[in-house]
Protein backbone atom coordinates (compact mmCIF):
# COMPACT_ATOMS: atom_id res chain seq x y z
CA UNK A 1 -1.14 -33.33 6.26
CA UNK A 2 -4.29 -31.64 6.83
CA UNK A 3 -4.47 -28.87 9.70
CA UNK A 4 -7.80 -29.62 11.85
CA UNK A 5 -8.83 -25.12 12.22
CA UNK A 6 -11.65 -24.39 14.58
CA UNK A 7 -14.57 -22.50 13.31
CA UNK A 8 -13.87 -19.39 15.14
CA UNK A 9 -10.46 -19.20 13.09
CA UNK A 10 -11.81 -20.01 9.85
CA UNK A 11 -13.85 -16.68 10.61
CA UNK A 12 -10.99 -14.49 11.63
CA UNK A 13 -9.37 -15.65 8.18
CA UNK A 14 -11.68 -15.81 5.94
CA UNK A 15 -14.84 -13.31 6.97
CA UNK A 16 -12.55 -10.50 6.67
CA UNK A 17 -12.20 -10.16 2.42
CA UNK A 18 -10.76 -6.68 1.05
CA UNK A 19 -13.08 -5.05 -0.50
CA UNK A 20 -12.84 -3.48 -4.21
CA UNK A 21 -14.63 -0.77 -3.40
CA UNK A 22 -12.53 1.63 -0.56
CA UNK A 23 -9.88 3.99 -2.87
CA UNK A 24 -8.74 6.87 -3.57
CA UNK A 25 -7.02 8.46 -6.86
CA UNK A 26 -4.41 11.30 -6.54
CA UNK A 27 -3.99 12.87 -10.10
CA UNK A 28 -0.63 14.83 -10.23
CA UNK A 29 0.17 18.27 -12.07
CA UNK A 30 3.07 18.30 -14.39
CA UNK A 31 6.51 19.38 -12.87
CA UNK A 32 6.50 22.46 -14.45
CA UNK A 33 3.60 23.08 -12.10
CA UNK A 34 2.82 26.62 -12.14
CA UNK A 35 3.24 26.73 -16.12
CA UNK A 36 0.60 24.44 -16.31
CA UNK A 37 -1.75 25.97 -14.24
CA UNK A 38 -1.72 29.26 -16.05
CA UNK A 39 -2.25 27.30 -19.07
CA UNK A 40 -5.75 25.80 -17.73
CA UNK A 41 -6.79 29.12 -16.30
CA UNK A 42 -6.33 30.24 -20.09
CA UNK A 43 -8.34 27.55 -21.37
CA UNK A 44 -11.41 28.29 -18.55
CA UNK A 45 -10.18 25.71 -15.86
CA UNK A 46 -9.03 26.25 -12.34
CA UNK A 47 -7.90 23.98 -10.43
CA UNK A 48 -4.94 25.95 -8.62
CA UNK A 49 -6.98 25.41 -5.41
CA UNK A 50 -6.83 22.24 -3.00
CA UNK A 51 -10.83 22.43 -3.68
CA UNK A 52 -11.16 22.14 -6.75
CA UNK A 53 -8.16 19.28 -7.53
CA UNK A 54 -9.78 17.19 -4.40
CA UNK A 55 -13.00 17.32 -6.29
CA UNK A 56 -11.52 16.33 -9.57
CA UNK A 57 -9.79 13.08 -7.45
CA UNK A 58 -12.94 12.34 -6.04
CA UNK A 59 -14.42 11.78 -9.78
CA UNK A 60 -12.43 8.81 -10.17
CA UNK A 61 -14.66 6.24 -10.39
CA UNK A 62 -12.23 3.20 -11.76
CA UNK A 63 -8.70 2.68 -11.20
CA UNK A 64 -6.51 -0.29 -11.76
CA UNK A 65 -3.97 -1.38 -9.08
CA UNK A 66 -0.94 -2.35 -11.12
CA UNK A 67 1.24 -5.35 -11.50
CA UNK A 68 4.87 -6.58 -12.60
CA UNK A 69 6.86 -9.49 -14.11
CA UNK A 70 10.30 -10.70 -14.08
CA UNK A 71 11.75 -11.14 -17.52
CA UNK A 72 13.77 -14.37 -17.32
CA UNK A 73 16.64 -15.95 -19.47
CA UNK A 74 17.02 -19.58 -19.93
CA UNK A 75 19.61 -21.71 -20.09
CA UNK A 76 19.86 -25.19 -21.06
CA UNK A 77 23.20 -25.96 -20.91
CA UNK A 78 24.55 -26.11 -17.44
CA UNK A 79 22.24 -29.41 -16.26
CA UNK A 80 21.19 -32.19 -18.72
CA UNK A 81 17.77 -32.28 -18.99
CA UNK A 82 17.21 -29.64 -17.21
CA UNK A 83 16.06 -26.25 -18.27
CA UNK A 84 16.71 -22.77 -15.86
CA UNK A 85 15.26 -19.39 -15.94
CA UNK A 86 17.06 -16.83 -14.01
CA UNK A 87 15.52 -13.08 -13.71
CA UNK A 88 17.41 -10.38 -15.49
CA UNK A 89 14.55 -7.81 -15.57
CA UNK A 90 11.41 -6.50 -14.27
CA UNK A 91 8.58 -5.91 -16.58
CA UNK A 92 6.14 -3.06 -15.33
CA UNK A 93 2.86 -2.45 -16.98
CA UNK A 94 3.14 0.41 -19.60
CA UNK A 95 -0.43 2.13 -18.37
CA UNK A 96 -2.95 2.74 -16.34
CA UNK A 97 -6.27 3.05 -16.96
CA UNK A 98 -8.75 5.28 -15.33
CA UNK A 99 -12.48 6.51 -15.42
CA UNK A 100 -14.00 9.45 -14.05
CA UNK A 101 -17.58 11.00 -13.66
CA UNK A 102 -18.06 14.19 -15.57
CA UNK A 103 -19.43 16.77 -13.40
CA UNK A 104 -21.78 19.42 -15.13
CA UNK A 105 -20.65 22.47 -13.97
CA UNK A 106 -16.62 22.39 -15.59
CA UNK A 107 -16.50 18.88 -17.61
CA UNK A 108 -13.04 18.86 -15.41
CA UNK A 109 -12.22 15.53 -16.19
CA UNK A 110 -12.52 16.03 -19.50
CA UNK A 111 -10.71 19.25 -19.86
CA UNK A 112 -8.39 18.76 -17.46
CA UNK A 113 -6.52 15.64 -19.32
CA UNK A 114 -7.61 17.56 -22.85
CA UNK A 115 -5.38 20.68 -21.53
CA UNK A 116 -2.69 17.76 -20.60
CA UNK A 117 -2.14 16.44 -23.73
CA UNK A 118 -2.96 19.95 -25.83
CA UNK A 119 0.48 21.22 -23.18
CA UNK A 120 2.59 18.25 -24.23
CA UNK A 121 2.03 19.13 -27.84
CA UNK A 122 2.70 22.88 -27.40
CA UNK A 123 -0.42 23.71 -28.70
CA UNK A 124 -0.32 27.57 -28.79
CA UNK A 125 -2.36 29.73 -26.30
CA UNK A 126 -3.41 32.15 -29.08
CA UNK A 127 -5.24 31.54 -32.39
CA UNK A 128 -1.82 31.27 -34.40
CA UNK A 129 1.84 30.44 -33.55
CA UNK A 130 5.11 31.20 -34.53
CA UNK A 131 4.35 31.23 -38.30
CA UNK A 132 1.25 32.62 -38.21
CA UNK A 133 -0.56 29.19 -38.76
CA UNK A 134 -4.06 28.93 -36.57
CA UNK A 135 -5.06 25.88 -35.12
CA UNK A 136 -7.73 25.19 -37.15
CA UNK A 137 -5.85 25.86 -40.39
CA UNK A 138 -5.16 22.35 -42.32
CA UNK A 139 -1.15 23.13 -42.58
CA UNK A 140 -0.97 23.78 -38.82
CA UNK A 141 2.01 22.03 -37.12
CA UNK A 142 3.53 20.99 -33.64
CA UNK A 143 6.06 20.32 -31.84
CA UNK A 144 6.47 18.61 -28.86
CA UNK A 145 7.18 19.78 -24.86
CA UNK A 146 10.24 18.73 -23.44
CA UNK A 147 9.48 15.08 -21.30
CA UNK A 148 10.53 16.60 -18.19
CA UNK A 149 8.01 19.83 -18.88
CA UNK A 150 4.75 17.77 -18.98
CA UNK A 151 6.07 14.06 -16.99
CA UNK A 152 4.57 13.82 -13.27
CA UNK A 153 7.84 12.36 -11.39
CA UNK A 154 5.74 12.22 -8.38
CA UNK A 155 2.03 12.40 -7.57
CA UNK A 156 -0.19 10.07 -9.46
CA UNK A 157 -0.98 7.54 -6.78
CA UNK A 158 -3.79 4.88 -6.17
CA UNK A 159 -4.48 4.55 -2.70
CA UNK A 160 -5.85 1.17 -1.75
CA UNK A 161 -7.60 1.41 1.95
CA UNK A 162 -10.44 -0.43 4.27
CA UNK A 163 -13.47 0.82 6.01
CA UNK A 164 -12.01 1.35 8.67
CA UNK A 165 -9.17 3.39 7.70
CA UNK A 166 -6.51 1.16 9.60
CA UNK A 167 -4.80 -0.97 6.60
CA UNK A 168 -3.75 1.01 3.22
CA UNK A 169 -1.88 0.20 -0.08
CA UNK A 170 -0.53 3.15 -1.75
CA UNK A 171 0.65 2.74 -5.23
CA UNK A 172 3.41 5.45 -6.25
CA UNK A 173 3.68 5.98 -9.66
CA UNK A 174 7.18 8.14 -11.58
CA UNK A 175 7.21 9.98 -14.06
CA UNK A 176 3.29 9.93 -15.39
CA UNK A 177 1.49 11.64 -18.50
CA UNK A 178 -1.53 10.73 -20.21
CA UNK A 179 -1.49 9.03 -23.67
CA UNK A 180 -4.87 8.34 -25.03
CA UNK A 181 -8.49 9.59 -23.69
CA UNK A 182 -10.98 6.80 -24.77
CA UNK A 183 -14.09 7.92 -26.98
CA UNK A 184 -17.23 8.65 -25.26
CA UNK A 185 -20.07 7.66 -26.84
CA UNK A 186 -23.36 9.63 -26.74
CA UNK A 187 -27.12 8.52 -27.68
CA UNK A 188 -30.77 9.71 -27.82
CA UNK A 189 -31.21 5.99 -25.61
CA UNK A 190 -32.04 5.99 -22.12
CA UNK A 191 -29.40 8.17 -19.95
CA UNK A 192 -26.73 7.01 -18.60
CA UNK A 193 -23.53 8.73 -16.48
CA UNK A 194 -20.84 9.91 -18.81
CA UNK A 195 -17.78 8.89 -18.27
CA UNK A 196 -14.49 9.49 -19.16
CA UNK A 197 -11.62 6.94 -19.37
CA UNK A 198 -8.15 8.11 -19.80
CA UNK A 199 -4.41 6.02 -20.02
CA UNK A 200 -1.55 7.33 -18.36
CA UNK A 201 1.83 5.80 -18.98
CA UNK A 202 4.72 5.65 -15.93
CA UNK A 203 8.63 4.00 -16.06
CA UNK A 204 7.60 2.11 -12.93
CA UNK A 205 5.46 1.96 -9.69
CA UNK A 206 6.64 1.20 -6.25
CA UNK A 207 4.23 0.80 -3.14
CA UNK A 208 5.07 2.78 -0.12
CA UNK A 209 4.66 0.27 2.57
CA UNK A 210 6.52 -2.42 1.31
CA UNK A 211 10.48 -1.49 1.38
CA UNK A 212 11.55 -4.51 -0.12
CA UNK A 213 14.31 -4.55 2.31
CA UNK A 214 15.18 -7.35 5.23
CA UNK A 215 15.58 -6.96 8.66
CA UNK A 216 19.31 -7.17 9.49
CA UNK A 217 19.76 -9.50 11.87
CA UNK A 218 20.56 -8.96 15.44
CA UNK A 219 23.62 -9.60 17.14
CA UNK A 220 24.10 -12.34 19.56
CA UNK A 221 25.53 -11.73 23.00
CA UNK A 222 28.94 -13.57 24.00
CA UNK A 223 29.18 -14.99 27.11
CA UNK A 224 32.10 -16.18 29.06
CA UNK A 225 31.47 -19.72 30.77
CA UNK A 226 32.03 -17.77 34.24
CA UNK A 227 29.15 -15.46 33.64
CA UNK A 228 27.10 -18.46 32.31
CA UNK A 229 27.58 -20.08 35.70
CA UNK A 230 26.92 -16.92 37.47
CA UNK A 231 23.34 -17.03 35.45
CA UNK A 232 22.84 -20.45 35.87
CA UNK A 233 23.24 -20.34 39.80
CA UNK A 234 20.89 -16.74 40.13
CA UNK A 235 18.21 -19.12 37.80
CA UNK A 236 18.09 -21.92 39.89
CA UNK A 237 19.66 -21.64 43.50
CA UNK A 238 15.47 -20.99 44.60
CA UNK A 239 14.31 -24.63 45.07
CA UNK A 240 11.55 -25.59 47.22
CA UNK A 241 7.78 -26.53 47.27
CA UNK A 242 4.55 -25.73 49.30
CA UNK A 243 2.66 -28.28 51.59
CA UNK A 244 -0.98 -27.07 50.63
CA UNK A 245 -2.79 -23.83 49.97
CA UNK A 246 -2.26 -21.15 52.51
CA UNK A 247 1.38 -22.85 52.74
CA UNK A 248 4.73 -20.80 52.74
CA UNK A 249 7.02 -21.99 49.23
CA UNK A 250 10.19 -22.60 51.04
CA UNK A 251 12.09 -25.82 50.94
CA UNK A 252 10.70 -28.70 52.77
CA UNK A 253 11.34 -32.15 53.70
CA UNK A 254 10.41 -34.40 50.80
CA UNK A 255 8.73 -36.99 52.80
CA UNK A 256 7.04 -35.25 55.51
CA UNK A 257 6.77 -31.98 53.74
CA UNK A 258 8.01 -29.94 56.95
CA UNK A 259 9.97 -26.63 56.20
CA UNK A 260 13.16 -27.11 56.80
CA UNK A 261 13.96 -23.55 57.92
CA UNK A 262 12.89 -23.35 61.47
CA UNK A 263 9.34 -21.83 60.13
CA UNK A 264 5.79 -22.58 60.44
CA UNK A 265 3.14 -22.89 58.23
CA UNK A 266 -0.54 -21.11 58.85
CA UNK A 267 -3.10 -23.35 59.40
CA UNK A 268 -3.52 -25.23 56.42
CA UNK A 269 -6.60 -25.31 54.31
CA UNK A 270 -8.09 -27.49 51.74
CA UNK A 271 -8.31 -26.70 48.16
CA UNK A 272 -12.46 -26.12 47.74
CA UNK A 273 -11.69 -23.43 51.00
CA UNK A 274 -8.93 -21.67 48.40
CA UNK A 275 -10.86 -21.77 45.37
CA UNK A 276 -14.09 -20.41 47.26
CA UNK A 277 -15.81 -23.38 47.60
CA UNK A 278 -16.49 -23.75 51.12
CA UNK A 279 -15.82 -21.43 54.24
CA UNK A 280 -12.63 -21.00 55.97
């Protein structure tokens, strides 16, 4: 049945939308950390200061909060007619997808996820490698880093917040590396910001302020039916009523209202004299 919701609710719910447009994009280093950053000071990138990484997280300009399924199995056999689908697996997504501004002074977007990949693939540091191949010679070959060398286990994260800085999502993703930089076109037509789009791959995501766990439930007191009577007795053994405002609460005679302890009341006064009403 419909709910009747006063207007002042419907605002409270409704005028309060997230917005797509408060986040923030943490872009990891590999684990072999300090490897790595030798490798881009090499190449004519530093980013070994807090500076210069902030700057290349602020360049994010895109991001993609992620989602999940559950893989299910069905069975037909246990009910006629009837068809089930229990879970057996959760599906994450196999990427991410994000853009960033190129800045002109270091292209660090650019470079930075270039380096990334050219470290997975060992490229060599110097013009030849171990057989005396150069890079740009047409029989040069590769081989790849060790996963755990150029992963991310922890660090890439997508940080979903509000203008006011009160309520935040932040997606956690393990075990990160980039996969694919998307082309960038370039044209004589009217300017436009360049941008560059890059996929990273993860196992799996988890968000930090959701545990996934439930609250274990509380114990409940015992009570013996002694102490229940004790209780009962404190609760209600004070009984009693008033006969008017500027009356004493203490029990009274039903019919005549007079106190039945001895006591007397102040004079009496009416109820427009308590509430202000008229004078006393």
């Amino acid at each position: 049945m419909p709910k009747p919701r006063s207007v002042n609710e419907i605002k409270s719910n409704l005028l309060r939308p997230v917005t797509s447009s408060h986040f923030e994009v943490t872009v990891p280093f590999p684990n072999e950390q300090d490897g790595f950053i030798n490798f881009l000071k090499f190449n004519g990138l530093n980013l070994s200061n807090v500076v210069n990484q902030d700057r290349l997280n602020l360049l994010c300009s895109d991001a993609v909060l992620p989602g999940s399924s559950l893989a299910t199995l069905e069975l037909d056999n246990d009910y006629t007619g009837v068809t089930e689908r229990h879970a057996h697996r959760r599906v994450f997504d196999d990427r991410i997808d994000l853009s960033f501004y190129v800045d002109v002074e270091n292209y660090s977007p650019i470079k930075f996820f270039e380096l990334w990949i050219k470290y997975i693939s060992a490229e060599q540091i110097t013009d030849t490698n171990q057989r005396g191949v150069g890079v740009p010679a047409k029989n040069y070959f590769y081989r790849m880093q060790y996963p755990d060398s150029y992963m991310s286990d922890q660090g890439l994260e997508v940080i979903k917040f509000e203008k006011d800085y009160q309520k935040s999502l932040v997606y956690k993703f393990v075990r990160a590396f980039p996969i694919s930089i998307t082309s960038m076109p370039v044209s004589y037509d009217s300017s436009s910001l360049l941008k560059c789009t890059v996929s990273l791959t993860y196992i799996r995501y988890y968000i930090e302020s959701i545990t996934g766990t439930q609250p274990s439930a509380q114990p409940v007191a015992q009570t013996t039916p002694a102490q229940q009577a004790a209780a009962n007795t404190a609760t209600f053994s004070t009984f009693g009523n008033t006969a008017g405002p500027n009356t004493v609460f203490t029990e009274r005679d039903t019919a005549t209202g007079a106190r039945l302890d001895g006591g007397s009341d102040p004079q009496p006064i009416t109820t427009r004299q308590a509430l202000g009403l008229d004078p006393i």
